[in-house]
Protein backbone atom coordinates (compact mmCIF):
# COMPACT_ATOMS: atom_id res chain seq x y z
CA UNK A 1 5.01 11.51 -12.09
CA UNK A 2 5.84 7.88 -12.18
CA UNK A 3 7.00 5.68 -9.26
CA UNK A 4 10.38 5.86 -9.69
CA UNK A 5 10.93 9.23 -10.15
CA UNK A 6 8.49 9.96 -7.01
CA UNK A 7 10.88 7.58 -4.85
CA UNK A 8 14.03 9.23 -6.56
CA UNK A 9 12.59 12.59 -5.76
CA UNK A 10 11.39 11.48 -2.30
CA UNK A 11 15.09 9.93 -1.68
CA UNK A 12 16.71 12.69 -2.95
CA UNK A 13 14.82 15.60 -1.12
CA UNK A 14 15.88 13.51 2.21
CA UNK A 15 19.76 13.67 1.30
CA UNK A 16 19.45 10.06 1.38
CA UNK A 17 21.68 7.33 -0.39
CA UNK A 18 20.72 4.44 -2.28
CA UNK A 19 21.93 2.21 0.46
CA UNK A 20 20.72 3.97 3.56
CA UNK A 21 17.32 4.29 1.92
CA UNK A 22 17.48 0.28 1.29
CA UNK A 23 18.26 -0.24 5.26
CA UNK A 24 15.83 2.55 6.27
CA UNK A 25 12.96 0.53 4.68
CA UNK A 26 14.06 -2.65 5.50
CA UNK A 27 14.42 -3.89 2.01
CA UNK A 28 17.97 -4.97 0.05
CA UNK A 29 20.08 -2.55 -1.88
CA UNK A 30 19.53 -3.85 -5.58
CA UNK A 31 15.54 -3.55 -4.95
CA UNK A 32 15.67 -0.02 -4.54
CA UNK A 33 18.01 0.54 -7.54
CA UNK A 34 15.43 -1.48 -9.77
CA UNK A 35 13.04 0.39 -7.91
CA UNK A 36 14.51 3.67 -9.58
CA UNK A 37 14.91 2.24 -12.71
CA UNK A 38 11.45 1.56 -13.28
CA UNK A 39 11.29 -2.33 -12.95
CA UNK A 40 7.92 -2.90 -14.23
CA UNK A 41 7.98 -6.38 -11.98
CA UNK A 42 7.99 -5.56 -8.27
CA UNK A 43 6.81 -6.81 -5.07
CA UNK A 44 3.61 -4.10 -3.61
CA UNK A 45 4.68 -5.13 0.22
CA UNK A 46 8.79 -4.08 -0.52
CA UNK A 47 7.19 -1.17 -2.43
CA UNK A 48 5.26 -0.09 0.30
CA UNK A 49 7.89 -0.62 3.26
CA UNK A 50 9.82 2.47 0.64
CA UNK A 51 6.96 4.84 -0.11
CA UNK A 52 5.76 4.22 3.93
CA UNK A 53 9.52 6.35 4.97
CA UNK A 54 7.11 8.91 2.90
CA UNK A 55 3.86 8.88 4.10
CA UNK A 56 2.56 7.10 0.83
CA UNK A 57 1.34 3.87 0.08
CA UNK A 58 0.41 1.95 -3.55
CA UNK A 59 -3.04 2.64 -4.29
CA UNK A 60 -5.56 1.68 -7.73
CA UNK A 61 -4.87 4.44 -10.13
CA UNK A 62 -7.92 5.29 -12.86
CA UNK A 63 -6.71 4.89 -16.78
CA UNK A 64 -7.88 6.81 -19.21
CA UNK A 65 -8.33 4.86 -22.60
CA UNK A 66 -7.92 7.19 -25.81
CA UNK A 67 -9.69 4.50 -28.16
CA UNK A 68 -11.92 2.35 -26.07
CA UNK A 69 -13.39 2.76 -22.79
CA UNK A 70 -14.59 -0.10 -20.66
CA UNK A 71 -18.25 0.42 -19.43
């Protein structure tokens, strides 16, 4: 599951809106919509005051390389 479809999920499963998730977390309205349209550039603190309404927080994630693996 990818980031934005956890936080749409998450949002979603509260019977929240955009905009009162945005003032719940303390960030602005057009960050969560990037947020949930998978914005590959976004502030970790913002996307931590979000996933934090949830319990969650960004953490390292391993990758699994199908060609090369770094040793």
């Amino acid at each position: 599951m990818t980031l934005r479809e956890f936080v749409k999920e998450k949002r979603s499963s509260a019977k929240l809106t955009q905009p009162e998730l945005a003032e719940k977390a303390g960030v602005g309205l057009r960050f969560i919509r990037d947020l949930e349209q998978g914005k590959l550039s976004l502030r970790m603190d913002k996307v931590n005051q979000v996933l934090q309404l949830f319990g969650h927080e960004l953490g390292p994630v391993k990758i699994t390389f199908e060609e090369k693996s770094l040793k």
